[in-house]
N, C-alpha and C. Protein backbone atom coordinates (compact mmCIF):
# COMPACT_ATOMS: atom_id res chain seq x y z
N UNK A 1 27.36 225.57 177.53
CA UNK A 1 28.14 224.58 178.28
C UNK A 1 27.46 224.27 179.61
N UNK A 2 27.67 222.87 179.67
CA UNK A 2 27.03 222.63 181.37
C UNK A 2 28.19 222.69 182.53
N UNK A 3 27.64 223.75 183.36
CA UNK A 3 28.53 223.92 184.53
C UNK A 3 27.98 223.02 185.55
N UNK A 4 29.03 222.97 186.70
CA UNK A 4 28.42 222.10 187.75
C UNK A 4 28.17 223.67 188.86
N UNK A 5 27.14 223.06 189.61
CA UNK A 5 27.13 224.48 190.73
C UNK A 5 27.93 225.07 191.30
N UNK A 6 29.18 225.05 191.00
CA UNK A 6 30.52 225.80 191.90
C UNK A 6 30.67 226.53 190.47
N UNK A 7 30.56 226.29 189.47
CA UNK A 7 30.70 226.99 187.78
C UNK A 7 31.42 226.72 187.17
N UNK A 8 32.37 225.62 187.55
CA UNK A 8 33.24 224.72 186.58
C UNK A 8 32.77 224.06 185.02
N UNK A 9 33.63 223.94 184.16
CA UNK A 9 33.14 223.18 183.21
C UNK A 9 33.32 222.09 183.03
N UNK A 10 33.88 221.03 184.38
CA UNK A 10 34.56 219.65 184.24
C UNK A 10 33.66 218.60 183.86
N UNK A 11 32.28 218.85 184.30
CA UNK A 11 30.99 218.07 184.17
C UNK A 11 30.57 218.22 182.62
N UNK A 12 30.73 219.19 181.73
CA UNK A 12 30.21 219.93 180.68
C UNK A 12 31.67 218.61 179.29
N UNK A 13 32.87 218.99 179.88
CA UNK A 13 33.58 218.22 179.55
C UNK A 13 33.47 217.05 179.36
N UNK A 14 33.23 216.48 180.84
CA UNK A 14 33.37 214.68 180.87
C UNK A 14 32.04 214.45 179.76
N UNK A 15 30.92 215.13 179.80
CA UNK A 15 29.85 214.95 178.85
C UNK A 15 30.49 214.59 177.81
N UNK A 16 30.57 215.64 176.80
CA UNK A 16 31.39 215.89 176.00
C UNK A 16 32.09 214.77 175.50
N UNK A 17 33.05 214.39 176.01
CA UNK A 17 34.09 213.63 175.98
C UNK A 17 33.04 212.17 175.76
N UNK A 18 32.48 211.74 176.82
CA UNK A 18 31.69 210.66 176.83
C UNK A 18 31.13 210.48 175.48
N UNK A 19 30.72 211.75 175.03
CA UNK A 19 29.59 211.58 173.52
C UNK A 19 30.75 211.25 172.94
N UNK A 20 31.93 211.75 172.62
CA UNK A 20 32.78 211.34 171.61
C UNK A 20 33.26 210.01 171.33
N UNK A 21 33.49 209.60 172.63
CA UNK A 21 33.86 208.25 172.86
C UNK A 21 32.41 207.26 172.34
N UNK A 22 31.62 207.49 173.18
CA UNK A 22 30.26 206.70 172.31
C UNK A 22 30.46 206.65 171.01
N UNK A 23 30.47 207.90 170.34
CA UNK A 23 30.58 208.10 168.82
C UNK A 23 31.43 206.84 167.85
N UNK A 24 32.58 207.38 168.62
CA UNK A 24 33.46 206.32 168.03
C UNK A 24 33.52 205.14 168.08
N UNK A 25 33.02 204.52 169.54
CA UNK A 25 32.96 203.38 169.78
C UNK A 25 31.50 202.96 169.36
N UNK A 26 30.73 203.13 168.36
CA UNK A 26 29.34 202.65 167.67
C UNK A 26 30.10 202.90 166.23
N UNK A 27 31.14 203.92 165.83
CA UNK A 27 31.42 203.90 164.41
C UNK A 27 32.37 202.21 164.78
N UNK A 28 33.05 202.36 165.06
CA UNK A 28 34.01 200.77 165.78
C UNK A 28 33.48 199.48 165.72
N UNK A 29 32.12 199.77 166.28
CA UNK A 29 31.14 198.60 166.27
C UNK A 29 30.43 198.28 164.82
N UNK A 30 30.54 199.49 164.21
CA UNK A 30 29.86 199.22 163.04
C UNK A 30 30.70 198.83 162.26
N UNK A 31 31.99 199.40 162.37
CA UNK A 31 33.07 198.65 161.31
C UNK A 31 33.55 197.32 161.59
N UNK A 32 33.31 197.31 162.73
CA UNK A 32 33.39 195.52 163.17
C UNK A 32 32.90 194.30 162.73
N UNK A 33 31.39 195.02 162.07
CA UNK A 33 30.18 194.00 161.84
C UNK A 33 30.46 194.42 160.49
N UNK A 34 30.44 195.08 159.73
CA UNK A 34 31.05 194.88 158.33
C UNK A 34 32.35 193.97 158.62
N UNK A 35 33.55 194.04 159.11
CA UNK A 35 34.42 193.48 158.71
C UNK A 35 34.36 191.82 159.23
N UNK A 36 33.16 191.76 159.83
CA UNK A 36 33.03 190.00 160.43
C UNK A 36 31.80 189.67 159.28
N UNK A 37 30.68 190.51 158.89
CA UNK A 37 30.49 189.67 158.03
C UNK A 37 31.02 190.19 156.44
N UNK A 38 31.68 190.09 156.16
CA UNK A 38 32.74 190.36 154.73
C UNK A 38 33.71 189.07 155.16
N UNK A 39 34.05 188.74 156.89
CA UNK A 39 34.72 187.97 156.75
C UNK A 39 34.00 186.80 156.50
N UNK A 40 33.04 186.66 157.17
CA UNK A 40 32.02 185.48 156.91
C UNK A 40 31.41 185.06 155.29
N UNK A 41 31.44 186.25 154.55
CA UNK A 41 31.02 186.08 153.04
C UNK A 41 32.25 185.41 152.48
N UNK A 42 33.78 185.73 152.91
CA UNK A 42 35.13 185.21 152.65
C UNK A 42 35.13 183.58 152.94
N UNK A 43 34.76 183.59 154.19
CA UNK A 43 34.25 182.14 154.29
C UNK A 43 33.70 181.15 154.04
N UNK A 44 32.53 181.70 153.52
CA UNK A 44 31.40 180.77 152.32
C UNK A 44 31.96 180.65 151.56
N UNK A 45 32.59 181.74 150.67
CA UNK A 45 33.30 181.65 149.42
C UNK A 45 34.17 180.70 149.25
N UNK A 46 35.27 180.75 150.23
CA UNK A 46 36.11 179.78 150.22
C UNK A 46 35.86 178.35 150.28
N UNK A 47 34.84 178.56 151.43
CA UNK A 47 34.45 176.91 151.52
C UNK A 47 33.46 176.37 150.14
N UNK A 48 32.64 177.28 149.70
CA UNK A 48 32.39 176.39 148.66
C UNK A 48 33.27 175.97 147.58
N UNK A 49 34.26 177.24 147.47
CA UNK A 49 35.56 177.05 146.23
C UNK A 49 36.14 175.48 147.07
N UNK A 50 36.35 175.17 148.08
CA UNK A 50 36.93 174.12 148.05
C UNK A 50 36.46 172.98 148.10
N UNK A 51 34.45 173.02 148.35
CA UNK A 51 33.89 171.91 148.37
C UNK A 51 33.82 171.27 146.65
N UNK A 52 34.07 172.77 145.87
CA UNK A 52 34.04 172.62 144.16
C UNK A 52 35.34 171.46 143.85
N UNK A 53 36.63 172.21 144.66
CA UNK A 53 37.46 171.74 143.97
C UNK A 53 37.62 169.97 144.43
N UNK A 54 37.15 169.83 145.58
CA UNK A 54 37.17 168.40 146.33
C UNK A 54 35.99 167.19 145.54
N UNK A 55 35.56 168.05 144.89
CA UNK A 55 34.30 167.24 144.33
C UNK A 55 34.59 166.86 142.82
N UNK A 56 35.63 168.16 141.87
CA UNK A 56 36.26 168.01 140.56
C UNK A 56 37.36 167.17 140.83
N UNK A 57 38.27 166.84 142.62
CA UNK A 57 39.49 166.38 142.45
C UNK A 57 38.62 164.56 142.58
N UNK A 58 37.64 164.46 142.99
CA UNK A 58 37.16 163.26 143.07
C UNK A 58 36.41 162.71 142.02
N UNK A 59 35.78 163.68 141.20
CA UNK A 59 34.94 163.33 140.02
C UNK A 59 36.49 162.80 138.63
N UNK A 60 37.83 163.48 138.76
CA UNK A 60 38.47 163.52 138.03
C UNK A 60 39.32 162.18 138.33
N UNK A 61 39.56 162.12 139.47
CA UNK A 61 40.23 160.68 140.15
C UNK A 61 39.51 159.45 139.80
N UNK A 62 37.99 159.35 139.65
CA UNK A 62 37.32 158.30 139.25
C UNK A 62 37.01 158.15 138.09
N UNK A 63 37.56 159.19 137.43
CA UNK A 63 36.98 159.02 135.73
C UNK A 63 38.73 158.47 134.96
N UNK A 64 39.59 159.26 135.67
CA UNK A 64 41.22 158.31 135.71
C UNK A 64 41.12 156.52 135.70
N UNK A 65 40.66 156.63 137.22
CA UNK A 65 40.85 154.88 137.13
C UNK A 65 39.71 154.20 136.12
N UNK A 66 38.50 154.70 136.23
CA UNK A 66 37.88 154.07 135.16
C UNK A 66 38.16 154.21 133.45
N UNK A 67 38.76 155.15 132.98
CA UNK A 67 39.60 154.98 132.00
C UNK A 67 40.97 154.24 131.67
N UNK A 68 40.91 154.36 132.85
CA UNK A 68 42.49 152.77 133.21
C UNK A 68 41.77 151.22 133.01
N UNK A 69 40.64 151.35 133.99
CA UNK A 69 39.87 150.11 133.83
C UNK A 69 39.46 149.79 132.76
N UNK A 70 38.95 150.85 131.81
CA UNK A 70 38.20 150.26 130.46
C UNK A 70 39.41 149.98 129.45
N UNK A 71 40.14 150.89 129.81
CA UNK A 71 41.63 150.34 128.62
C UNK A 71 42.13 149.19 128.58
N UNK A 72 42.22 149.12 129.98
CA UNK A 72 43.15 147.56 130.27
C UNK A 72 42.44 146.39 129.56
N UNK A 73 41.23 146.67 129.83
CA UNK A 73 39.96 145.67 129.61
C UNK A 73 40.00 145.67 128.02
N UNK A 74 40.05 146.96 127.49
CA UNK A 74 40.09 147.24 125.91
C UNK A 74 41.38 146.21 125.27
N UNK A 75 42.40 146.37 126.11
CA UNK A 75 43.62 146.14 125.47
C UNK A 75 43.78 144.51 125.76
N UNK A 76 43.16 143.97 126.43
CA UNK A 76 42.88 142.37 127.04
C UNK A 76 42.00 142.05 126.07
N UNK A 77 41.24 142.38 125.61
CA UNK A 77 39.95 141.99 124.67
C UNK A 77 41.29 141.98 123.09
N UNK A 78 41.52 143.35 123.46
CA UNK A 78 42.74 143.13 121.68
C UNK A 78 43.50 141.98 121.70
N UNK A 79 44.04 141.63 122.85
CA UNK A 79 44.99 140.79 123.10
C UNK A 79 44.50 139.12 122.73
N UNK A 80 43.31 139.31 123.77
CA UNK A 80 42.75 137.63 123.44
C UNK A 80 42.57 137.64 121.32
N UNK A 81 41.82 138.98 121.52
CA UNK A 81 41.33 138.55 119.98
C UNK A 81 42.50 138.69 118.76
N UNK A 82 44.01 138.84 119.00
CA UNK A 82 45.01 139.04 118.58
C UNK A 82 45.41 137.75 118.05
N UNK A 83 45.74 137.48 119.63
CA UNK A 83 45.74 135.53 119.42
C UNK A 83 44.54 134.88 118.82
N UNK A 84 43.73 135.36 118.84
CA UNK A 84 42.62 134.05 117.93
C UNK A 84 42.76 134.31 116.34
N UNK A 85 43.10 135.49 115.93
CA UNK A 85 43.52 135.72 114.93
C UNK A 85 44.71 135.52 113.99
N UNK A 86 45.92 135.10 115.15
CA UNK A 86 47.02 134.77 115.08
C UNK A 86 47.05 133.56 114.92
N UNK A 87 45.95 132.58 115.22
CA UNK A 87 46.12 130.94 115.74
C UNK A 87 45.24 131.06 114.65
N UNK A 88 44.06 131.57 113.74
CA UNK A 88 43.35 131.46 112.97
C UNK A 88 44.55 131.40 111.54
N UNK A 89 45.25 132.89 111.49
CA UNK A 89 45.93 132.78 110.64
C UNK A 89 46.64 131.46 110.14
N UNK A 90 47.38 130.51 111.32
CA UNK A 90 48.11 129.54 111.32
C UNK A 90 47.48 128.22 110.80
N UNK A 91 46.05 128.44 111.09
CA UNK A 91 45.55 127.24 110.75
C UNK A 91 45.13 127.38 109.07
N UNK A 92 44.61 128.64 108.59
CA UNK A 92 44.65 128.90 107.24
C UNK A 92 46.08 128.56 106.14
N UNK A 93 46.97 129.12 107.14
CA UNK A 93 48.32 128.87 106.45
C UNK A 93 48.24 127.65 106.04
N UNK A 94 48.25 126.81 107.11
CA UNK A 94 48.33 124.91 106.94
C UNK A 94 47.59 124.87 105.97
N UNK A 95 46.03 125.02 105.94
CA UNK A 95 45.10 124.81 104.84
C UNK A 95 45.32 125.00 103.57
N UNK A 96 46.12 125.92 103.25
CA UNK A 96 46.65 126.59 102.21
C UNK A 96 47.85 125.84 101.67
N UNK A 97 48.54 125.45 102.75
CA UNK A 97 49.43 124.26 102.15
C UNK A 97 49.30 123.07 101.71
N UNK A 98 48.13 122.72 102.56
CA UNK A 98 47.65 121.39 102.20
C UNK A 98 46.96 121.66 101.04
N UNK A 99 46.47 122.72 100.51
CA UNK A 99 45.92 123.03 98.99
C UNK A 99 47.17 122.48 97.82
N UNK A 100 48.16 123.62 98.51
CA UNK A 100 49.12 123.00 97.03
C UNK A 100 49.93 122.09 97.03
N UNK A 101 49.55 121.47 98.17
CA UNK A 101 50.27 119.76 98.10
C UNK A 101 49.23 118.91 96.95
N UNK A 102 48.00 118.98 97.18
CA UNK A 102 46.92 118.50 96.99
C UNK A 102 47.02 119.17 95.38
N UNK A 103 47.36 120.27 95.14
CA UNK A 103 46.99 120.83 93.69
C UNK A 103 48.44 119.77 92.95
N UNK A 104 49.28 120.22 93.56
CA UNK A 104 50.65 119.47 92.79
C UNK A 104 50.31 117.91 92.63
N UNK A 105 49.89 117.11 93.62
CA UNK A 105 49.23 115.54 93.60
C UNK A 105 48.76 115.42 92.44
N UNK A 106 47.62 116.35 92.18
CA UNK A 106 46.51 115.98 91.04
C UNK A 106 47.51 116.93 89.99
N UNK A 107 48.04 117.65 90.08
CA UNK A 107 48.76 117.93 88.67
C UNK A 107 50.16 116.28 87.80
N UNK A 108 50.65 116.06 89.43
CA UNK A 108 51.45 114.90 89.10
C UNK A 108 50.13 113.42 88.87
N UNK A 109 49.12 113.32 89.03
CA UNK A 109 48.53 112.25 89.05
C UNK A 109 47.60 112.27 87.31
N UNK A 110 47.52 113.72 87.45
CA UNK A 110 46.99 114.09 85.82
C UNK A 110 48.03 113.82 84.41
N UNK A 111 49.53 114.35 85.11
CA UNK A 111 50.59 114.67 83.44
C UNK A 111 50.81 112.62 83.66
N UNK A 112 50.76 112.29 84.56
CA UNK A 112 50.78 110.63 84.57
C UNK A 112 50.12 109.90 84.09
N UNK A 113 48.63 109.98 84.06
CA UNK A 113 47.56 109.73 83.11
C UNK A 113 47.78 109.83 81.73
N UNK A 114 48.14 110.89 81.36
CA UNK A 114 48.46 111.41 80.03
C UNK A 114 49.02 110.73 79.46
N UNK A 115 50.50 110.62 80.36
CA UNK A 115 51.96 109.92 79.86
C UNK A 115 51.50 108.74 79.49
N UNK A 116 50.25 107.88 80.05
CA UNK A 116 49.92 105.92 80.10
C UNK A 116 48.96 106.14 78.72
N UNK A 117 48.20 107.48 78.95
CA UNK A 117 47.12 107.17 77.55
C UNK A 117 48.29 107.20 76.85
N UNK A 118 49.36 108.12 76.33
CA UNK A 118 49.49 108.42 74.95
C UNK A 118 50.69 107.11 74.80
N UNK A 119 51.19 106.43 75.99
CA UNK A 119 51.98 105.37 75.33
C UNK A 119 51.20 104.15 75.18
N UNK A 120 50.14 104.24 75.09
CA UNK A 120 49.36 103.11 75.20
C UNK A 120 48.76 102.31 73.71
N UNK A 121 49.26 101.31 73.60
CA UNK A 121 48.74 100.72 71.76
C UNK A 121 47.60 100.13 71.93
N UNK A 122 47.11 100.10 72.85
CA UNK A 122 45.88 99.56 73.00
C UNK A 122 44.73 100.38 72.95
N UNK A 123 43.97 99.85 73.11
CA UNK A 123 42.28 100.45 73.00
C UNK A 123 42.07 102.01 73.39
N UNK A 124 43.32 102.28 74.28
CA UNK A 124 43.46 103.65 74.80
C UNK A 124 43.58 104.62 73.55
N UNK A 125 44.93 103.99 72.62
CA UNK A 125 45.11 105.05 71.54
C UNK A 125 43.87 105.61 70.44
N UNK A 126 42.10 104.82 71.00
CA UNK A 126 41.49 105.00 69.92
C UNK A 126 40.56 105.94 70.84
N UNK A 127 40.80 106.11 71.83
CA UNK A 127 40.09 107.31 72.61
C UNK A 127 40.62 108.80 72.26
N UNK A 128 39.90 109.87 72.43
CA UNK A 128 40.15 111.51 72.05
C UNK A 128 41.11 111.62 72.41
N UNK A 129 42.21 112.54 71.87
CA UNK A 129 43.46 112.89 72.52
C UNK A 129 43.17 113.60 73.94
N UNK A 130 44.05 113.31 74.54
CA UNK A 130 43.73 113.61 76.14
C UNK A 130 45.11 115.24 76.39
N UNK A 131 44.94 116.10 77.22
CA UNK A 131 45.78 117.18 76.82
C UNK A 131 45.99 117.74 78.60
N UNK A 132 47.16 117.75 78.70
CA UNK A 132 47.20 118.11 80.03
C UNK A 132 47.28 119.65 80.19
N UNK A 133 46.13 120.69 80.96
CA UNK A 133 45.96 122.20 80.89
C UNK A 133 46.90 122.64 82.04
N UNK A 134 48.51 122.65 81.42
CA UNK A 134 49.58 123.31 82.33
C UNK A 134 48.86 124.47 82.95
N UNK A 135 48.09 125.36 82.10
CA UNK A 135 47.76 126.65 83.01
C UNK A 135 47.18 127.08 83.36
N UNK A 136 46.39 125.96 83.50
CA UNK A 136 45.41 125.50 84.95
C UNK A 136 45.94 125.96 86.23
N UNK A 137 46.87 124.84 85.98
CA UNK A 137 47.78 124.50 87.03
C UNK A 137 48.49 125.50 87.95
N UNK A 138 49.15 126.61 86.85
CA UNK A 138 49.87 127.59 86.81
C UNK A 138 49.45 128.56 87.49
N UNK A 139 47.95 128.92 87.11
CA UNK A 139 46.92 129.75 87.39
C UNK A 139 47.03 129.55 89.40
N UNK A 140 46.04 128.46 89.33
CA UNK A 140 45.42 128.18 90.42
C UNK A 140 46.80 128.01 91.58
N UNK A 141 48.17 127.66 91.57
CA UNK A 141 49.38 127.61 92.23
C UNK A 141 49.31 129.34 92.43
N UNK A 142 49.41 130.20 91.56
CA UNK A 142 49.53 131.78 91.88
C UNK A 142 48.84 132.12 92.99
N UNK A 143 47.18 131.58 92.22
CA UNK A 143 46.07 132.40 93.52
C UNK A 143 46.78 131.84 94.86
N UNK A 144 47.18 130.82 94.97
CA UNK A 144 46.91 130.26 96.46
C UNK A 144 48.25 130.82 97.23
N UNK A 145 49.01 131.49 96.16
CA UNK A 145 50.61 131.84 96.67
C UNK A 145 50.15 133.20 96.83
N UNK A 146 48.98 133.75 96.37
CA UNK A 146 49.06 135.40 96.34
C UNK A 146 47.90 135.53 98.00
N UNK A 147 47.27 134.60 98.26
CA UNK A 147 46.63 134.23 99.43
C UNK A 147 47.24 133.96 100.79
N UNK A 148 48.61 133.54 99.93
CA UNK A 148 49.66 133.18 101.61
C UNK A 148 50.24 134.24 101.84
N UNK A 149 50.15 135.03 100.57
CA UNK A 149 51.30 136.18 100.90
C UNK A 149 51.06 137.52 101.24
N UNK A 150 49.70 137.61 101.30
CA UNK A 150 48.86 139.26 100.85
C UNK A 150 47.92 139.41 101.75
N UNK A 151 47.16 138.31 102.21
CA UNK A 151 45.80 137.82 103.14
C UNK A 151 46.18 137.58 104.56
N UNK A 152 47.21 136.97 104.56
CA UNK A 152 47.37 136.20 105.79
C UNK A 152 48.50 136.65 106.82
N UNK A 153 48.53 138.31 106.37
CA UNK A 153 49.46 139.00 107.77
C UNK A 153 49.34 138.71 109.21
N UNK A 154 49.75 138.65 109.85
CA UNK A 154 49.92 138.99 111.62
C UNK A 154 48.48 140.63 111.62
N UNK A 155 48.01 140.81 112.52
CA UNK A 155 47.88 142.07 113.22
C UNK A 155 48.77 143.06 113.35
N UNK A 156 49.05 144.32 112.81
CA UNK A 156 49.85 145.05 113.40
C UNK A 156 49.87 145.85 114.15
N UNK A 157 50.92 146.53 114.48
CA UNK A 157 50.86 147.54 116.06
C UNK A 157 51.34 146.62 117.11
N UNK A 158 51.40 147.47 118.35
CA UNK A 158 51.26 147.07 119.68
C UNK A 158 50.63 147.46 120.72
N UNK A 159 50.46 146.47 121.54
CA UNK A 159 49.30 146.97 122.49
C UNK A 159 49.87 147.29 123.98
N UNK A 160 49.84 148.75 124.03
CA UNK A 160 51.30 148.97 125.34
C UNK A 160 49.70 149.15 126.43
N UNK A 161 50.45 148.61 127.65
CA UNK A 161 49.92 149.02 128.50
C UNK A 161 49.50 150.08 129.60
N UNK A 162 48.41 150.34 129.80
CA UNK A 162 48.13 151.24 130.79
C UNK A 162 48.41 151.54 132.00
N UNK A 163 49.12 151.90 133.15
CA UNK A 163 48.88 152.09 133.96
C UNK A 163 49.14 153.29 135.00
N UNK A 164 48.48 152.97 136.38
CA UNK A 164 48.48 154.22 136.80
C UNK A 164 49.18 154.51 138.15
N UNK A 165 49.29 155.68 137.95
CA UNK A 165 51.08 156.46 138.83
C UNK A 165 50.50 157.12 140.10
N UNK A 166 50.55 157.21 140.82
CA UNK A 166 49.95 157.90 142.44
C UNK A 166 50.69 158.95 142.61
N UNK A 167 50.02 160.15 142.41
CA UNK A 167 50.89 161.55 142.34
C UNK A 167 50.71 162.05 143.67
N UNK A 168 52.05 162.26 143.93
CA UNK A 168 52.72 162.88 145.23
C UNK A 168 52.30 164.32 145.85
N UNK A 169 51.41 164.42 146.80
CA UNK A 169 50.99 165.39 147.03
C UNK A 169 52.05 166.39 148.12
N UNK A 170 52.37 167.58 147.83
CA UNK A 170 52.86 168.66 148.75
C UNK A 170 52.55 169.56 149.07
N UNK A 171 51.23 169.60 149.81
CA UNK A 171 50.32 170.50 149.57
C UNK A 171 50.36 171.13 151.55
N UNK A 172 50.79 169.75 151.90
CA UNK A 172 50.82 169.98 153.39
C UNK A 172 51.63 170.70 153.96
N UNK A 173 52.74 171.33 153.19
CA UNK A 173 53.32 172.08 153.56
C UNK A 173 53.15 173.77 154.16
N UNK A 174 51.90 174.10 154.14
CA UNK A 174 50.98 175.18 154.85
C UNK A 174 51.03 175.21 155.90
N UNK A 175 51.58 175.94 156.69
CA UNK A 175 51.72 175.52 158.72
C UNK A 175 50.21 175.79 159.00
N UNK A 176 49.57 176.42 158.65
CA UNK A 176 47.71 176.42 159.11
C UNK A 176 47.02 176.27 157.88
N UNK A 177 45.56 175.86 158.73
CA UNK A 177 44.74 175.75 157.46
C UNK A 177 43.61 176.25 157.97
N UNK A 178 42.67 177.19 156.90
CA UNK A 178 41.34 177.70 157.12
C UNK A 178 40.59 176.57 158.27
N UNK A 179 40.22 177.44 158.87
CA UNK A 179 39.27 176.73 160.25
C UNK A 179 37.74 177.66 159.64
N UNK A 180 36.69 176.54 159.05
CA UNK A 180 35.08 177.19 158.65
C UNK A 180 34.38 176.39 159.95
N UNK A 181 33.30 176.64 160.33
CA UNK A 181 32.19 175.82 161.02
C UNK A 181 32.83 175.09 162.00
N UNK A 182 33.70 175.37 162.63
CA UNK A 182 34.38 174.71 163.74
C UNK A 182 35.48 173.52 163.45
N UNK A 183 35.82 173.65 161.62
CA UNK A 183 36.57 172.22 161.35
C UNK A 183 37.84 172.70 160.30
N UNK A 184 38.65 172.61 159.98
CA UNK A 184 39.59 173.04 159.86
C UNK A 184 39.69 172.48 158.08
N UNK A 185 39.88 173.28 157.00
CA UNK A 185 39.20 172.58 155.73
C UNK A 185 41.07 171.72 155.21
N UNK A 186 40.59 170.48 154.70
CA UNK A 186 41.73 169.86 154.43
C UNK A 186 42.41 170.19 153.32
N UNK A 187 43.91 169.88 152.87
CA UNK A 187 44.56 170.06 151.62
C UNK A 187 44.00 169.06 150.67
N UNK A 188 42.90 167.76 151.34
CA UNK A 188 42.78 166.84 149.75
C UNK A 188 43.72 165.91 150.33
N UNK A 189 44.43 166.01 151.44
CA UNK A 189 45.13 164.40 151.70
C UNK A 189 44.36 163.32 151.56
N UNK A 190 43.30 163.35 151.51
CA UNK A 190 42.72 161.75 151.71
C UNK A 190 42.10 161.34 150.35
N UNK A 191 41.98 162.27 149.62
CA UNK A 191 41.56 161.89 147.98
C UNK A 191 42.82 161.75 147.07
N UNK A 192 43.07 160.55 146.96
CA UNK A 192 44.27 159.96 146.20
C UNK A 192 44.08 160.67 144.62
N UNK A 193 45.21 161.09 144.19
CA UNK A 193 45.43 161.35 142.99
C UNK A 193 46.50 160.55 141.86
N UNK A 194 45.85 160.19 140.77
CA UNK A 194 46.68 159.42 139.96
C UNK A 194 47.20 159.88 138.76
N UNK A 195 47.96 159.88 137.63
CA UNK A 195 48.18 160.12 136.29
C UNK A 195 48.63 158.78 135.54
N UNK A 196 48.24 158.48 134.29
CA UNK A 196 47.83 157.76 133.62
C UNK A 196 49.52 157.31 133.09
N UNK A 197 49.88 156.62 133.01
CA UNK A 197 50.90 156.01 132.05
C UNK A 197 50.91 155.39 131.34
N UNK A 198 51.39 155.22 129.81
CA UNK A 198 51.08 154.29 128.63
C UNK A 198 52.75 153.59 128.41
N UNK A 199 52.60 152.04 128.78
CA UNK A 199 53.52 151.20 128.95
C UNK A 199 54.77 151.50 127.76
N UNK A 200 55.99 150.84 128.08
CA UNK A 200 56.74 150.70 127.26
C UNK A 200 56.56 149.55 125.69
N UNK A 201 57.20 149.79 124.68
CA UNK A 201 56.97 148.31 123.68
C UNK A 201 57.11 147.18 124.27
N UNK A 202 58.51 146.96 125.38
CA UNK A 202 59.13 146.14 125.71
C UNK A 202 58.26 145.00 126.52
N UNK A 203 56.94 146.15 127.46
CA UNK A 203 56.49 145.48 128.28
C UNK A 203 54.87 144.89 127.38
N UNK A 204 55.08 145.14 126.33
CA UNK A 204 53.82 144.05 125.91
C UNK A 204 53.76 142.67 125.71
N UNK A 205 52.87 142.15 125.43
CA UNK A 205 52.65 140.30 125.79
C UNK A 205 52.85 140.06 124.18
């Protein structure tokens, strides 16, 4: 033990004491610098987990509206080409009528012919017998009825519309938020989020 020259041990003590305190206060220091950088590794971590998730909430938000965009666009393209198909149909229909107006004409303009040869005493009666082919007639009236009726549907289905819903964020409800690099990391308020809605029947064109 170190005495002081009167032979006390108060000097031997305060030593003593001093080393202990050093001791502890370098174990202190050392647990300090582990626990600042563990906090700092906490920090990276986090901030990249949220630069991930800010980058999936924006990559996912733009692949939303552009799947809104291409639908709408999809379902506008069905639409125009619905109607041209619809106005196509209509004009076939007519065509089709005007067939068996046109078939019945020449069936009534043919059994009429017939009727003049065979009452005819003249020069007519020394021509071939003339024979009117009812099922001809018969025939060719079917096809054009099985064409109006089998061929010439509408489009079916409907074409509901797309659109998109702006989802309500409550995220701000956190009284603090991580402070990294001197800036305080956000909840995502400013990256709009949407979900997709597929229209009612009612509201199609």
């Amino acid at each position: 033990d170190i005495r002081c020259p009167s032979g006390c041990r108060v000097e031997g003590l305060i030593n003593k004491t001093g080393k202990q305190f050093m001791t502890r206060m370098d174990r202190a220091k050392q647990s300090s610098t582990a626990s600042y950088s563990s906090h700092i590794e906490s920090l990276s971590a986090i901030t990249q987990l949220h630069d991930t998730f800010e980058e999936n909430m924006i990559r996912d938000k733009d692949a939303i509206i552009g799947f809104a965009g291409i639908g709408e666009e999809l379902r506008m393209r069905l639409l125009a080409l619905k109607l041209k198909v619809k106005d196509q149909v209509v004009k076939i229909k007519g065509l089709l009528s005007n067939l068996q107006d046109q078939l019945l004409e020449m069936k009534r303009i043919e059994v009429d012919i017939d009727i003049k040869i065979r009452s005819c005493q003249g020069s007519c009666s020394n021509v071939l017998p003339y024979m009117v082919n009812l099922n001809n007639y018969a025939a060719w009236k079917a096809h054009l009825a099985s064409l109006n009726t089998n061929n010439m549907k509408e489009m079916p289905g409907h074409l509901r519309p797309i659109s998109l819903l702006l989802v309500q964020q409550n995220a701000t409800s956190l009284e603090h938020s991580i402070i990294t690099g001197g800036k305080p990391l956000g909840f995502f308020e400013n990256i709009q989020q949407y979900t997709l809605k597929l229209g009612n029947y009612n509201e199609t064109v």
